[in-house]
Protein backbone atom coordinates (compact mmCIF):
# COMPACT_ATOMS: atom_id res chain seq x y z
CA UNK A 1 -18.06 212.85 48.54
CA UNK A 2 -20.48 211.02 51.45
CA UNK A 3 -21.02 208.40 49.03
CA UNK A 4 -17.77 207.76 48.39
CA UNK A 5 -17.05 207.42 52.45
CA UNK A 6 -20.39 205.33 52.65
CA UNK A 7 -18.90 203.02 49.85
CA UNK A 8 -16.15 201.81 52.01
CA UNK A 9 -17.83 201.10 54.96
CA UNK A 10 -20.54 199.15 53.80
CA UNK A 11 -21.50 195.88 55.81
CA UNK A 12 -18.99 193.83 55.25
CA UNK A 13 -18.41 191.60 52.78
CA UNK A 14 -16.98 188.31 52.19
CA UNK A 15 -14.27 187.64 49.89
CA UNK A 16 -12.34 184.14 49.37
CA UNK A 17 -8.48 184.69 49.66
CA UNK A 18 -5.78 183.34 46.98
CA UNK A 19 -2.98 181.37 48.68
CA UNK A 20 -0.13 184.17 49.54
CA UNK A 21 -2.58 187.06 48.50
CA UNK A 22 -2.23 190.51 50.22
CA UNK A 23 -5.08 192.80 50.53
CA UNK A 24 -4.42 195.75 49.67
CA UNK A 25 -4.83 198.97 52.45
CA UNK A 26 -6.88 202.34 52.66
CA UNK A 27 -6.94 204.96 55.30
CA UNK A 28 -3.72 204.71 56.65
CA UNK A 29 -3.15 208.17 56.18
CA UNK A 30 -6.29 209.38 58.62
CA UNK A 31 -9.48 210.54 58.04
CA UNK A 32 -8.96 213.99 57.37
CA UNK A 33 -6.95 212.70 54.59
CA UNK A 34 -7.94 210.80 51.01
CA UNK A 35 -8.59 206.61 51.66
CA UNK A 36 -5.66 206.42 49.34
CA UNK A 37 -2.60 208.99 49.74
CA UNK A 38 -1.58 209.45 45.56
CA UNK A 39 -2.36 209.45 42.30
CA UNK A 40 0.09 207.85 39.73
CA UNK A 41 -0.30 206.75 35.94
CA UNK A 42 1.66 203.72 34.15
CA UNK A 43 4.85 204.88 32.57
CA UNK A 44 8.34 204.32 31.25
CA UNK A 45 7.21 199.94 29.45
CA UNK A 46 8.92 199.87 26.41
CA UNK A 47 7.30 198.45 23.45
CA UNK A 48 10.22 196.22 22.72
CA UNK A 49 9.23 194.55 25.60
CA UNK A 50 5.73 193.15 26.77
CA UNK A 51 4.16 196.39 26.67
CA UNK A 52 2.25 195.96 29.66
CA UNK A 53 2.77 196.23 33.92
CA UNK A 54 2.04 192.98 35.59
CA UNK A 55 -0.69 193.72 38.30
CA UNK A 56 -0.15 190.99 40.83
CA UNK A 57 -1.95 189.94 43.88
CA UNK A 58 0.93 190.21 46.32
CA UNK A 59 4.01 192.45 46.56
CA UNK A 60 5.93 189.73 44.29
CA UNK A 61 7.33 189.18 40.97
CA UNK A 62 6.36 185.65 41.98
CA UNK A 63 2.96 186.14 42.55
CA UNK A 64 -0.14 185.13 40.53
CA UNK A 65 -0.46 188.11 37.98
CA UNK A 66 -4.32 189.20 38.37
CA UNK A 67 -4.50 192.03 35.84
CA UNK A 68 -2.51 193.85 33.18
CA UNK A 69 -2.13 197.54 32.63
CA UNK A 70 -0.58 199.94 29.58
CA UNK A 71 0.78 202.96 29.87
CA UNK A 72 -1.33 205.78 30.84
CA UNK A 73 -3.74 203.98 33.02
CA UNK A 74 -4.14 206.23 36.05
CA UNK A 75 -4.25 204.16 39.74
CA UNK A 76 -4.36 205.60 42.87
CA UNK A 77 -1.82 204.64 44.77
CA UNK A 78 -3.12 203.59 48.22
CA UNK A 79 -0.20 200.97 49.90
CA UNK A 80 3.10 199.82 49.66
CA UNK A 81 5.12 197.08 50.50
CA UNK A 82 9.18 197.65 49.52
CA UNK A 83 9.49 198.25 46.04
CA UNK A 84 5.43 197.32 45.61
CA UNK A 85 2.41 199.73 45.29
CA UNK A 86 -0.84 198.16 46.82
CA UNK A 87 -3.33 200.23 44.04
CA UNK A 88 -6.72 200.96 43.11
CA UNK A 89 -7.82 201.19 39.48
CA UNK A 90 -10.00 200.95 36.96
CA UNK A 91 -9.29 199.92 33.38
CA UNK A 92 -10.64 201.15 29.79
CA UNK A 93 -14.08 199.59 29.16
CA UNK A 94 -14.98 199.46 33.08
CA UNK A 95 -18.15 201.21 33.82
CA UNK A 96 -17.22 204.36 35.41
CA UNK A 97 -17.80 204.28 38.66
CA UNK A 98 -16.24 205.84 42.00
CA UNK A 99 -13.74 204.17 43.56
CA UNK A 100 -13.97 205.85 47.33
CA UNK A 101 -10.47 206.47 47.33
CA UNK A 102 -9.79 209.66 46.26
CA UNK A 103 -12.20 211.37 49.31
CA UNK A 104 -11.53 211.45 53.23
CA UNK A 105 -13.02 208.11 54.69
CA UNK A 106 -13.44 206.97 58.56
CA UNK A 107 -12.65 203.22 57.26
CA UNK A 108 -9.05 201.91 57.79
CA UNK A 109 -8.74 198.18 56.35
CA UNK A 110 -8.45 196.31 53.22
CA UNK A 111 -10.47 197.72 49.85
CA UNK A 112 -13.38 196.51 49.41
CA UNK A 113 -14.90 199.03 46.41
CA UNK A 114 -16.10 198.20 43.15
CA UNK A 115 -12.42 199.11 41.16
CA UNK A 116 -9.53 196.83 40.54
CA UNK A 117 -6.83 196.30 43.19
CA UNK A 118 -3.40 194.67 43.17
CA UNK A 119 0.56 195.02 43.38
CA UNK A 120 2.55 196.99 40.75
CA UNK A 121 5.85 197.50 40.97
CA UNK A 122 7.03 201.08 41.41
CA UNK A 123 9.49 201.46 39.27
CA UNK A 124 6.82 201.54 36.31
CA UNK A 125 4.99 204.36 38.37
CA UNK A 126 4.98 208.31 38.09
CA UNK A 127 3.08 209.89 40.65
CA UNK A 128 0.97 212.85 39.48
CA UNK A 129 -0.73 214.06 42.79
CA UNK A 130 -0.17 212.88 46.56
C-alpha cells in the first residue's frame, strides 16, 4: 500500500495537453480515504450496437475518443463531471501493474500513474464497490 501512495506523488512529470482535454482527479475524497472513491465495471452495450464504451478525453460526446472499452472491464471510478466519470483503468493485455488508486494517498491533483484515464459516460457504468 506505501507504494501505491509513493506512485502518485512522484516528482512531477510533464505531460503535453490535447486542445479541450480534462485531467482527470484523485484524492478528492481525503487521505484517509482511497485516491479514487469507487469501483465500477462496463455494462448494459448492446451488441446490436458498437459493442464498445467510448473513453474520451473530456466529459463530452464531442470529445476526441482516446480509448475503447467492452463490457466487463473494471475502472475505478475516481471523478465526475455531470453525466461523465473521470476513470482509471487498465485494459486486457496491459501489464499488470498498480494503479495507486485503490489505497489512501496524501496527493490531491490530476493522475499521473501508469493505467489508462479518460471520460465514460455513466450511464454505461455499474458500480461494484465505493
Amino acid at each position: 500500500m506505501i507504494a501505491s501512495a509513493l506512485l502518485l506523488v512522484a516528482a512531477p512529470v510533464t505531460y503535453e495537453l490535447e486542445a479541450g482535454e480534462k485531467l482527470v482527479m484523485v484524492g478528492q475524497d481525503g487521505t484517509d480515504l482511497d485516491a479514487c472513491g469507487a469501483m465500477g465495471q462496463v455494462r448494459g452495450l448492446k451488441r446490436g450496437g458498437d459493442n464498445f464504451l467510448s473513453v474520451r478525453i473530456a466529459p463530452a460526446s464531442e470529445a476526441r475518443e482516446r480509448d475503447q472499452l467492452g463490457n466487463g472491464n473494471r475502472v475505478f471510478l475516481c471523478d465526475q463531471s455531470g453525466d461523465w466519470y473521470g476513470v482509471v483503468y487498465q485494459r486486457a493485455g496491459d501489464s499488470l501493474q498498480d494503479c495507486g488508486t485503490d489505497s489512501p494517498s496524501t496527493y490531491v491533483g490530476a493522475y499521473r500513474g501508469p493505467c489508462r484515464y479518460g471520460w465514460v459516460h455513466k450511464y454505461f457504468v455499474e458500480i461494484l464497490a465505493g
